[in-house]
Protein backbone atom coordinates (compact mmCIF):
# COMPACT_ATOMS: atom_id res chain seq x y z
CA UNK A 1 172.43 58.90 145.50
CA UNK A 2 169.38 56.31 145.18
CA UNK A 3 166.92 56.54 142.61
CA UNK A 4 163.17 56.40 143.50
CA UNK A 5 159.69 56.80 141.72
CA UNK A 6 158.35 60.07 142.48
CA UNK A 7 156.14 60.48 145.07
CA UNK A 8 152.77 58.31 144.60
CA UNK A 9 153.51 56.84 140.68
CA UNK A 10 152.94 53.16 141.80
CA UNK A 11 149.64 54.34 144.49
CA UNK A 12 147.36 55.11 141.32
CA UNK A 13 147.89 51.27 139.48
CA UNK A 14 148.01 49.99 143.09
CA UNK A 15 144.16 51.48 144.14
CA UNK A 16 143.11 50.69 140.98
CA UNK A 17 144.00 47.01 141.20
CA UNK A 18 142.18 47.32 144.80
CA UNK A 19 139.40 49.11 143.41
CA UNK A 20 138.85 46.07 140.65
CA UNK A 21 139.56 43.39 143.21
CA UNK A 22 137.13 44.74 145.72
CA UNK A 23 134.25 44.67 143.41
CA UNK A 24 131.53 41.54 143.76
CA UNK A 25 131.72 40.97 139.95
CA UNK A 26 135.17 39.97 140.10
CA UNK A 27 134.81 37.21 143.08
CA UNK A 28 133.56 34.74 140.18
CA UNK A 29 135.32 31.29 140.41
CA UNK A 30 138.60 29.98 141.61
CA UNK A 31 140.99 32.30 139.86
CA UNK A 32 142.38 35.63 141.56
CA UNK A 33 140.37 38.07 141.08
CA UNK A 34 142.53 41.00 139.99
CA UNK A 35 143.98 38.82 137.08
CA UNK A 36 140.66 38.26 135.87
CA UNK A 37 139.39 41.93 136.42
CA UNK A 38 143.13 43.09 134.81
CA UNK A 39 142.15 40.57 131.71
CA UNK A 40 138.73 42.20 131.15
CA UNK A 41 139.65 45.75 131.53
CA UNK A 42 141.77 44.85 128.58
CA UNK A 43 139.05 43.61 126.32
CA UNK A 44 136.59 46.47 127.43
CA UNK A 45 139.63 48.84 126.26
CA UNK A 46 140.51 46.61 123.39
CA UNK A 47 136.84 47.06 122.50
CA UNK A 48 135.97 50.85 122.81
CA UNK A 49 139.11 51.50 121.24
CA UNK A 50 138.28 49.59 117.97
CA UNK A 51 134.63 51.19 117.99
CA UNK A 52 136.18 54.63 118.45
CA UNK A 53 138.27 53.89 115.40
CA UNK A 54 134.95 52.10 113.32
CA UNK A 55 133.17 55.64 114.22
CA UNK A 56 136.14 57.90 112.81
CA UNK A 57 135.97 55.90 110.15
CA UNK A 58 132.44 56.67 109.23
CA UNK A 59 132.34 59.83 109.92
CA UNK A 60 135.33 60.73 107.29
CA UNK A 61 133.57 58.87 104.69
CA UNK A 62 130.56 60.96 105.31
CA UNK A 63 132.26 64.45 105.62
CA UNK A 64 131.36 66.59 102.69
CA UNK A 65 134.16 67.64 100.27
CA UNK A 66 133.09 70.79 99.15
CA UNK A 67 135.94 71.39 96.71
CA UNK A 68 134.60 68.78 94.55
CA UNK A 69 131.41 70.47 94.09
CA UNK A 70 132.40 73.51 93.30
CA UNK A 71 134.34 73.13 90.31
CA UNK A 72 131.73 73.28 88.15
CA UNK A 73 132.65 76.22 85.62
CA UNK A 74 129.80 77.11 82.58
C-alpha cells in the first residue's frame, strides 16, 4: 500500500509560488524570482506579526482593572 498526500496539499504552496513569481515586482535583478518573493513574504510576515504583538501589548496595558478601584471601603 503506497502512501500519498491527499488530494491537492502540495497545489495550494505550488499556485502560490506561481502567483508570487508571476507578479512584475518580483522580476527585479538577476536572482530567481520566487526566492526573492519567498524571502520577502517572510519579512512582511515577520513584520505584521511583531506589530500584532506591539498592539496586544498596548492594549493590555491600557485595559481598565476595575477591581482595583473598587476597593475603596469608608
Amino acid at each position: 500500500m503506497e502512501t500519498r498526500c491527499p488530494e491537492g496539499a502540495g497545489q495550494r504552496q505550488r499556485s502560490w509560488l506561481g502567483a508570487q513569481h508571476d507578479s512584475p515586482g518580483s522580476r527585479q535583478g538577476s536572482r530567481p524570482a520566487s526566492a526573492k518573493s519567498v524571502r520577502e513574504y517572510q519579512q512582511q510576515n515577520e513584520q505584521e506579526q511583531e506589530q500584532a504583538a506591539y498592539y496586544h501589548r498596548q492594549e493590555e496595558n491600557h485595559t481598565p482593572r476595575p477591581e482595583k478601584n473598587i476597593t475603596r471601603h469608608a
